[in-house]
C-alpha atoms as a PDB file:
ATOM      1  CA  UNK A   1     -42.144  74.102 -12.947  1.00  0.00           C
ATOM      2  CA  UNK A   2     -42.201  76.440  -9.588  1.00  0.00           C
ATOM      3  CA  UNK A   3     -39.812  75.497  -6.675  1.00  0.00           C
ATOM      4  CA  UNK A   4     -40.113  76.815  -3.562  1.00  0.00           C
ATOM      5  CA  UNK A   5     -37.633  76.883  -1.532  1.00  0.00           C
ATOM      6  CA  UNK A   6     -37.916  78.137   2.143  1.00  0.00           C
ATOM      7  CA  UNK A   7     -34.418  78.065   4.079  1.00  0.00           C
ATOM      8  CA  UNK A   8     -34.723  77.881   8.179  1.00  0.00           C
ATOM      9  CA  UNK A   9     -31.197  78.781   9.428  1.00  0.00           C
ATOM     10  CA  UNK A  10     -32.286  77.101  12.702  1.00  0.00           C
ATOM     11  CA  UNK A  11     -31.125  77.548  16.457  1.00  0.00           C
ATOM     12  CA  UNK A  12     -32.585  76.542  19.319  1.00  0.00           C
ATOM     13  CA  UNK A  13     -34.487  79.323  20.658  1.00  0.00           C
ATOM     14  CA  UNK A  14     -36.948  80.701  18.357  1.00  0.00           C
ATOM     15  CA  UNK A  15     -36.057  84.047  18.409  1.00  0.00           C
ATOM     16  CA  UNK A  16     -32.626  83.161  16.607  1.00  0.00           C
ATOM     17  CA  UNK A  17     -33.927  81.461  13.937  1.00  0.00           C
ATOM     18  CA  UNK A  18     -33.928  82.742  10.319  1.00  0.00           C
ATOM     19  CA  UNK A  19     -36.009  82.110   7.704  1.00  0.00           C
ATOM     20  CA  UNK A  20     -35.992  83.085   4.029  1.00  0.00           C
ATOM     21  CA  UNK A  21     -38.888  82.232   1.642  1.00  0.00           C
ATOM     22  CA  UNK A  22     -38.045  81.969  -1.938  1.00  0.00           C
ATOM     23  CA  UNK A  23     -38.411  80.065  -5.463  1.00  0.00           C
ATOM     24  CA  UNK A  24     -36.342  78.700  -8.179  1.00  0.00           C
ATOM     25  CA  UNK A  25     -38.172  78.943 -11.662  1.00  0.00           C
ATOM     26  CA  UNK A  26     -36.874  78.790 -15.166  1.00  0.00           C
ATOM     27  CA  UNK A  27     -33.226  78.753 -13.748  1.00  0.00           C
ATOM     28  CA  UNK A  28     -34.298  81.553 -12.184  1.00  0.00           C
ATOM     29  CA  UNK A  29     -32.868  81.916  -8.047  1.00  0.00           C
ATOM     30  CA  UNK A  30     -35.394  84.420  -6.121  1.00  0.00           C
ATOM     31  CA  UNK A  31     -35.531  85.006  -2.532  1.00  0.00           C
ATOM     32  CA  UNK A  32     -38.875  87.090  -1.650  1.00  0.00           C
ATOM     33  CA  UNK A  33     -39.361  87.328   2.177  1.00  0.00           C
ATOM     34  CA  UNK A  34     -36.581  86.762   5.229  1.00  0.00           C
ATOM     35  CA  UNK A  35     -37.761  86.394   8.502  1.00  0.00           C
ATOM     36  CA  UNK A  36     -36.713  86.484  12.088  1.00  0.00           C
ATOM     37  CA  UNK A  37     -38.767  84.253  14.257  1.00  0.00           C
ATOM     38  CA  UNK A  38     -40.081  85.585  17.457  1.00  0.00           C
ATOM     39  CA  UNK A  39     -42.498  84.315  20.230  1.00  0.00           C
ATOM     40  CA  UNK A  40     -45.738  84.768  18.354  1.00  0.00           C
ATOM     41  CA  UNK A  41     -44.643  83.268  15.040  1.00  0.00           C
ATOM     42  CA  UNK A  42     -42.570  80.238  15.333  1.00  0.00           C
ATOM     43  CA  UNK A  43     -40.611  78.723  12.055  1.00  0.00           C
ATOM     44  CA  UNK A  44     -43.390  76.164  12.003  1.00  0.00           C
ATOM     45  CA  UNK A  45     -45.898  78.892  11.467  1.00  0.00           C
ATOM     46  CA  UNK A  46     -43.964  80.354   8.892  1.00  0.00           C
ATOM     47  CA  UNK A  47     -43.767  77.711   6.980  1.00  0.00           C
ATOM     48  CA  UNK A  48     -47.557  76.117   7.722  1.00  0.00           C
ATOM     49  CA  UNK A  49     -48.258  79.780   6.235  1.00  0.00           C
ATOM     50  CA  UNK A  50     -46.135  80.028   2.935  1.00  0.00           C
ATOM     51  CA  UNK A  51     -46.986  76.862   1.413  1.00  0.00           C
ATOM     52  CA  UNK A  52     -50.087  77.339  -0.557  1.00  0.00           C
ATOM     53  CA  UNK A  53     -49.767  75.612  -3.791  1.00  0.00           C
ATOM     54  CA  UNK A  54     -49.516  72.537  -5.565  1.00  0.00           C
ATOM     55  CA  UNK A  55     -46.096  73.043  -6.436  1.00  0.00           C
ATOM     56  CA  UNK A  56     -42.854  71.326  -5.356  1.00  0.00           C
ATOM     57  CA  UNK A  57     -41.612  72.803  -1.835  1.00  0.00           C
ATOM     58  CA  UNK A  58     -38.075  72.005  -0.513  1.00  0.00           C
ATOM     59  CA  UNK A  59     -37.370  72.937   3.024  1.00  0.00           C
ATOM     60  CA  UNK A  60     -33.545  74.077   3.233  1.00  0.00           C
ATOM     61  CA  UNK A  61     -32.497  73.302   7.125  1.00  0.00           C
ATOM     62  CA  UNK A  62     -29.116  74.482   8.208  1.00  0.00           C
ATOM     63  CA  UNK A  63     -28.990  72.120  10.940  1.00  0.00           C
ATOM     64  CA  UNK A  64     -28.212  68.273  11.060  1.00  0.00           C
ATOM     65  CA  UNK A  65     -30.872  65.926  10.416  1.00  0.00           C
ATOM     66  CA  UNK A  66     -29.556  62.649  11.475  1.00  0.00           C
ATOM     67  CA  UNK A  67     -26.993  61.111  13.489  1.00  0.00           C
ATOM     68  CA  UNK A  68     -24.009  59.132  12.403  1.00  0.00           C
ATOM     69  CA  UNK A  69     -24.964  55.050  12.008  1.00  0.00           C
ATOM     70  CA  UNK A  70     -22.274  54.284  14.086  1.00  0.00           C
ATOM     71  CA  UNK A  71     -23.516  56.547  16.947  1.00  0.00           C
ATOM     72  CA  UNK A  72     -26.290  54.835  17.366  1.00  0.00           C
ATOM     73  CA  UNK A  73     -24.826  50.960  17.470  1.00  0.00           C
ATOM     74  CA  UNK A  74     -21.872  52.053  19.660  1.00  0.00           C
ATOM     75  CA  UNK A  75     -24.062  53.522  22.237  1.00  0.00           C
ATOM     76  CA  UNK A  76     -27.235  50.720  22.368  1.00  0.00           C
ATOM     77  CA  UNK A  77     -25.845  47.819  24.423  1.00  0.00           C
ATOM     78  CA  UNK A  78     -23.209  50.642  25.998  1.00  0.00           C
ATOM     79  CA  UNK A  79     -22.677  50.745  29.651  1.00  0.00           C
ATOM     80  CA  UNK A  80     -21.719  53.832  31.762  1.00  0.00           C
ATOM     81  CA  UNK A  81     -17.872  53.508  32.304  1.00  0.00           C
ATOM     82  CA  UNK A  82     -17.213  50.672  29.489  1.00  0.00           C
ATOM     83  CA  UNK A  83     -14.792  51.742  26.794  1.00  0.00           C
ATOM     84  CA  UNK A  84     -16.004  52.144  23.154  1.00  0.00           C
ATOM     85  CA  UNK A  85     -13.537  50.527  20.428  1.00  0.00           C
ATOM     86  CA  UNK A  86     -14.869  52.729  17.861  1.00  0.00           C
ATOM     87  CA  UNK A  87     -12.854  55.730  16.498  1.00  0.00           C
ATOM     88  CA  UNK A  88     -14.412  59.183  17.454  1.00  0.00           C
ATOM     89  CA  UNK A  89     -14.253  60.791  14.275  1.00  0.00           C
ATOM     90  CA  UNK A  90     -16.140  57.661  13.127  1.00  0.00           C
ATOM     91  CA  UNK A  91     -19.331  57.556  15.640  1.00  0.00           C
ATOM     92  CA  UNK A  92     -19.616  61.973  16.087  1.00  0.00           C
ATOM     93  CA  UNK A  93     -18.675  62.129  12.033  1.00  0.00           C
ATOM     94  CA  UNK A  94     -21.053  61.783   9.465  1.00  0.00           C
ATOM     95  CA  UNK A  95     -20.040  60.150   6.194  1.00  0.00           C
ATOM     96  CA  UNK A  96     -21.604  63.779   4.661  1.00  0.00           C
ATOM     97  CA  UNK A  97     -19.229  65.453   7.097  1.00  0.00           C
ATOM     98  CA  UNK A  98     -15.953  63.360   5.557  1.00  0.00           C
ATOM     99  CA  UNK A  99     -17.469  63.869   2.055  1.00  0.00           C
ATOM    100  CA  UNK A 100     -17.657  68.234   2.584  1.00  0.00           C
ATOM    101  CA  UNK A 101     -14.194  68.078   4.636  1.00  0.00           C
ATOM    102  CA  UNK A 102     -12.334  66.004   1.763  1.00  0.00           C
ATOM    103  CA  UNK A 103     -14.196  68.368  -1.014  1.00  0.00           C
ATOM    104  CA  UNK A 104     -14.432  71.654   0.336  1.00  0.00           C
ATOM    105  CA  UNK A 105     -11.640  71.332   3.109  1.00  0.00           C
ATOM    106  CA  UNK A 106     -14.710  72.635   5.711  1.00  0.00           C
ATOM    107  CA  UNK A 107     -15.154  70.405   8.446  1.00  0.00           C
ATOM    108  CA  UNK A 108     -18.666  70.795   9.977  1.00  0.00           C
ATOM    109  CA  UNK A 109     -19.283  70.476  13.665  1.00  0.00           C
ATOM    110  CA  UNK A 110     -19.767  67.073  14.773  1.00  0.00           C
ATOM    111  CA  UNK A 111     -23.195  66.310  15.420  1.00  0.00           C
ATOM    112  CA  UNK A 112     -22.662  65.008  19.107  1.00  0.00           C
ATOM    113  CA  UNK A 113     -21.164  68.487  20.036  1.00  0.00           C
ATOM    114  CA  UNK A 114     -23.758  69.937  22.538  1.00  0.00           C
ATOM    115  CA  UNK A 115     -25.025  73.087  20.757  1.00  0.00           C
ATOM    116  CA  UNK A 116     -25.445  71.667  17.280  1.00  0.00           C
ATOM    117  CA  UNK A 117     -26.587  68.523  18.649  1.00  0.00           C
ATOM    118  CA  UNK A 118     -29.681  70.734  20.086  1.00  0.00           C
ATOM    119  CA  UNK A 119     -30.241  72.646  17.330  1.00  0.00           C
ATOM    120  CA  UNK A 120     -29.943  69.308  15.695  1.00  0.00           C
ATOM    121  CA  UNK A 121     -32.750  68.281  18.048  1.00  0.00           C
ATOM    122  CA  UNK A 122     -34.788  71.773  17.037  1.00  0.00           C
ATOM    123  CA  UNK A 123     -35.037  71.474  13.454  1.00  0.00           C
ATOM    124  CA  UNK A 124     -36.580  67.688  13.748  1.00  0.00           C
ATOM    125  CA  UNK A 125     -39.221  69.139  15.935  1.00  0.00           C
ATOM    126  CA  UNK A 126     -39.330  71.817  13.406  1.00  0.00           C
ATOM    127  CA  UNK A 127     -40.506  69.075  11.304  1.00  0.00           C
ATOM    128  CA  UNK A 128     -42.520  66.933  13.228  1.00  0.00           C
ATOM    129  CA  UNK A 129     -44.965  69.970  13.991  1.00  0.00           C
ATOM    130  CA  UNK A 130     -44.963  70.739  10.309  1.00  0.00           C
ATOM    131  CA  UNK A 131     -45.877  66.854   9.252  1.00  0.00           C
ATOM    132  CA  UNK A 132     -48.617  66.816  12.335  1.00  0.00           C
ATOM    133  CA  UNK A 133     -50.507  70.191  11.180  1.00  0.00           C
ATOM    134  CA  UNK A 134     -50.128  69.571   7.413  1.00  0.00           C
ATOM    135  CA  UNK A 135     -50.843  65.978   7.548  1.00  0.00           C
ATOM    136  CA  UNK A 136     -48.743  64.590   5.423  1.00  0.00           C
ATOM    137  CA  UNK A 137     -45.084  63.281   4.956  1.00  0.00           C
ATOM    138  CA  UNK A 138     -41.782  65.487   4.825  1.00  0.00           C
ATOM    139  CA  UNK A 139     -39.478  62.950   3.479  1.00  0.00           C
ATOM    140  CA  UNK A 140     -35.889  63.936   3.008  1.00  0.00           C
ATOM    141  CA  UNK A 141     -34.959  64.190  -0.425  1.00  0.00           C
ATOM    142  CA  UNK A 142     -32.403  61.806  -1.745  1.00  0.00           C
ATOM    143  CA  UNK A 143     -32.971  62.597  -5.175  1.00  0.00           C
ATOM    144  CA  UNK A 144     -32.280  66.434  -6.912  1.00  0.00           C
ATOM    145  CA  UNK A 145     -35.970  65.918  -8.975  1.00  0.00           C
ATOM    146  CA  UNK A 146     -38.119  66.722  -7.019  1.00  0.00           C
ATOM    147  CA  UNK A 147     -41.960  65.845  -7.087  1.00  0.00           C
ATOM    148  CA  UNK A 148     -45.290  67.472  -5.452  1.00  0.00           C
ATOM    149  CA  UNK A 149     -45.256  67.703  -2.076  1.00  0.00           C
ATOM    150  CA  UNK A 150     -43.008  68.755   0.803  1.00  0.00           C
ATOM    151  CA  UNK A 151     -39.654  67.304   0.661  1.00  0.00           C
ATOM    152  CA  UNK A 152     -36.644  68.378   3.361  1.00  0.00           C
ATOM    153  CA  UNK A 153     -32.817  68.428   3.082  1.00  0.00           C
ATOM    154  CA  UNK A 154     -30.191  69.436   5.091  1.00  0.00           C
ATOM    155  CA  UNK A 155     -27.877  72.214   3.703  1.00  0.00           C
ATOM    156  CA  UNK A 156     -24.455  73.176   5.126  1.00  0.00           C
ATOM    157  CA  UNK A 157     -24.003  77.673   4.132  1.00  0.00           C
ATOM    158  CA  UNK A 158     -20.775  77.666   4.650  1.00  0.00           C
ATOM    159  CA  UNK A 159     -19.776  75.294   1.977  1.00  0.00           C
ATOM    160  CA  UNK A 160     -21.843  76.812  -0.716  1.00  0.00           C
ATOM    161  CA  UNK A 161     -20.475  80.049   0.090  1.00  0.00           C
ATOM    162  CA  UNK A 162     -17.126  78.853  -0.107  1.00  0.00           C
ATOM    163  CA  UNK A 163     -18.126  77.022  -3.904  1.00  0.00           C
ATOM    164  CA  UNK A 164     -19.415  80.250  -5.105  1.00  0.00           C
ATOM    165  CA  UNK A 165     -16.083  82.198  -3.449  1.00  0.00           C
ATOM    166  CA  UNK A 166     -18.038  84.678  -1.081  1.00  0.00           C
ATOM    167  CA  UNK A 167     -16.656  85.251   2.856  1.00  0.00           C
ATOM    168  CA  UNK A 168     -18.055  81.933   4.966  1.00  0.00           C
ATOM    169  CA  UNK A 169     -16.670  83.433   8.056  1.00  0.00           C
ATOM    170  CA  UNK A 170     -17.054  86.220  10.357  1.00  0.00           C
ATOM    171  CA  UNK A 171     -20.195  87.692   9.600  1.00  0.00           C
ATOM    172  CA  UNK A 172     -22.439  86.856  12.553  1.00  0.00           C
ATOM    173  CA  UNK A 173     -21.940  89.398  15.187  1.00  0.00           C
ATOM    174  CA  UNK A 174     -24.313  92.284  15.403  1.00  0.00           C
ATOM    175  CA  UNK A 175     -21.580  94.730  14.390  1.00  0.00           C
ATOM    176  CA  UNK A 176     -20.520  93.139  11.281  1.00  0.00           C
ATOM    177  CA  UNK A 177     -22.728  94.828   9.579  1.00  0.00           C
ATOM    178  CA  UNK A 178     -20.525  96.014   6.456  1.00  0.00           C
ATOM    179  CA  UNK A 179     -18.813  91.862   6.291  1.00  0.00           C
ATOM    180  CA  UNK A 180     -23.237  90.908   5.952  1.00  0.00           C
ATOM    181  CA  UNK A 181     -23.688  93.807   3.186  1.00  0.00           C
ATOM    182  CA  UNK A 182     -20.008  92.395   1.240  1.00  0.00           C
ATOM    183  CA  UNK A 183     -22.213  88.857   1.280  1.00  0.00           C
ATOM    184  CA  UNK A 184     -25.117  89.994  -0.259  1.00  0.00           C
ATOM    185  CA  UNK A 185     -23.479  91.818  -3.013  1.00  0.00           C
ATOM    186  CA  UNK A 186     -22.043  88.920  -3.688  1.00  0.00           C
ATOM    187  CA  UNK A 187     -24.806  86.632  -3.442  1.00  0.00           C
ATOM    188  CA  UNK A 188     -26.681  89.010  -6.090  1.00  0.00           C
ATOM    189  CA  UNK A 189     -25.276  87.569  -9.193  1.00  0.00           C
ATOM    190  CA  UNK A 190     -26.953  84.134  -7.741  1.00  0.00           C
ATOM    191  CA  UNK A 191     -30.509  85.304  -6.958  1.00  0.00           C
ATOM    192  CA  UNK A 192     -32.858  88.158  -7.143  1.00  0.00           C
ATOM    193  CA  UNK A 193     -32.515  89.632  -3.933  1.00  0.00           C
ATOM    194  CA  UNK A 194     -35.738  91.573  -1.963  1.00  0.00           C
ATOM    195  CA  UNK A 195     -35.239  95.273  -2.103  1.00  0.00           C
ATOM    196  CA  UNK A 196     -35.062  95.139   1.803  1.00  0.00           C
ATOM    197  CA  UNK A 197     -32.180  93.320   3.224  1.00  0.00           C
ATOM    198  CA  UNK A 198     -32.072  94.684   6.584  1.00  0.00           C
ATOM    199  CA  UNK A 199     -33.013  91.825   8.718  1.00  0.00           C
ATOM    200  CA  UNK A 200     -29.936  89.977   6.651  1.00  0.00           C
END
């Protein structure tokens, strides 16, 4: 059976987001088409546009997709000025934040923090168009089988990178060009790779 996988490394204006479209099939990792977003074709068109089977399709969002429990419940009955008696790292951390900082020793920024929070807030509009025009459900998915249908998850790039033993760090500036090309070498032993990698 056919995954396909299309990974949104979301921001919140759409001419920083990223997008790859690819597959996993027979064990096999394949990454056909990357993407920059721009303002004709938004990540929502994208997608609408590469899904066109009946096969499995997991949407790989580097972006939050849900606030910490605590957050919420701290902050309902809350009045401006009153103290909260909750500890921070309790109501801005996730439990899947504590989870990747005790494994992988990578913290993640806290989901409260204002530019993740909006990007946060982009990539569940992100959805929201997409289950609106496609007319059907995006559920998260919970479970690693995965079934018909669209199904979302959050995915953190640093920490796989880190697993697999390839640079997580400074590679985003325009000029770090050569630190990009070092990550795709070593990302080729892990998927088949497009011939054109430029927009990487």
């Amino acid at each position: 059976m056919t995954i396909h996988i299309i990974g949104v490394d979301c921001a919140t204006e759409n001419s920083k987001v990223g997008m790859a479209r690819g597959s996993l099939d027979g064990g096999v990792a394949r990454i056909d088409e990357v993407v920059v977003c721009d303002k004709e074709r938004s990540a929502a068109d994208y997608i609408a546009s590469w899904i066109s089977s009946t096969d499995p399709v997991l949407l790989a969002l580097d972006a939050p997709l849900g606030w910490p429990q605590p957050l919420g419940v701290s902050l309902a009955n809350h009045r401006a000025g009153d103290e909260l008696f909750v500890a921070p790292n309790d109501i801005f951390r996730r439990a899947t934040d504590r989870f990747t900082q005790r494994t992988l020793g990578k913290t993640p920024l806290d989901v409260g923090a204002d530019r993740i929070a909006r990007t946060a807030h982009a990539a569940l509009r992100v959805l929201g168009e997409l289950r609106r025009r496609l007319g059907q459900p995006i559920p998260l998915a919970w479970s690693p089988e995965l079934t018909a249908g669209i199904s979302a998850i959050e995915v953190y790039p640093a920490a796989t990178l880190g697993v697999w033993g390839i640079r997580a760090s400074r590679y985003k500036n325009p000029d770090q060009v050569d630190e990009r090309r070092e990550i795709i070498a070593a990302l080729r032993p892990h998927f088949v790779l497009p011939a054109d990698v430029t927009v990487l």
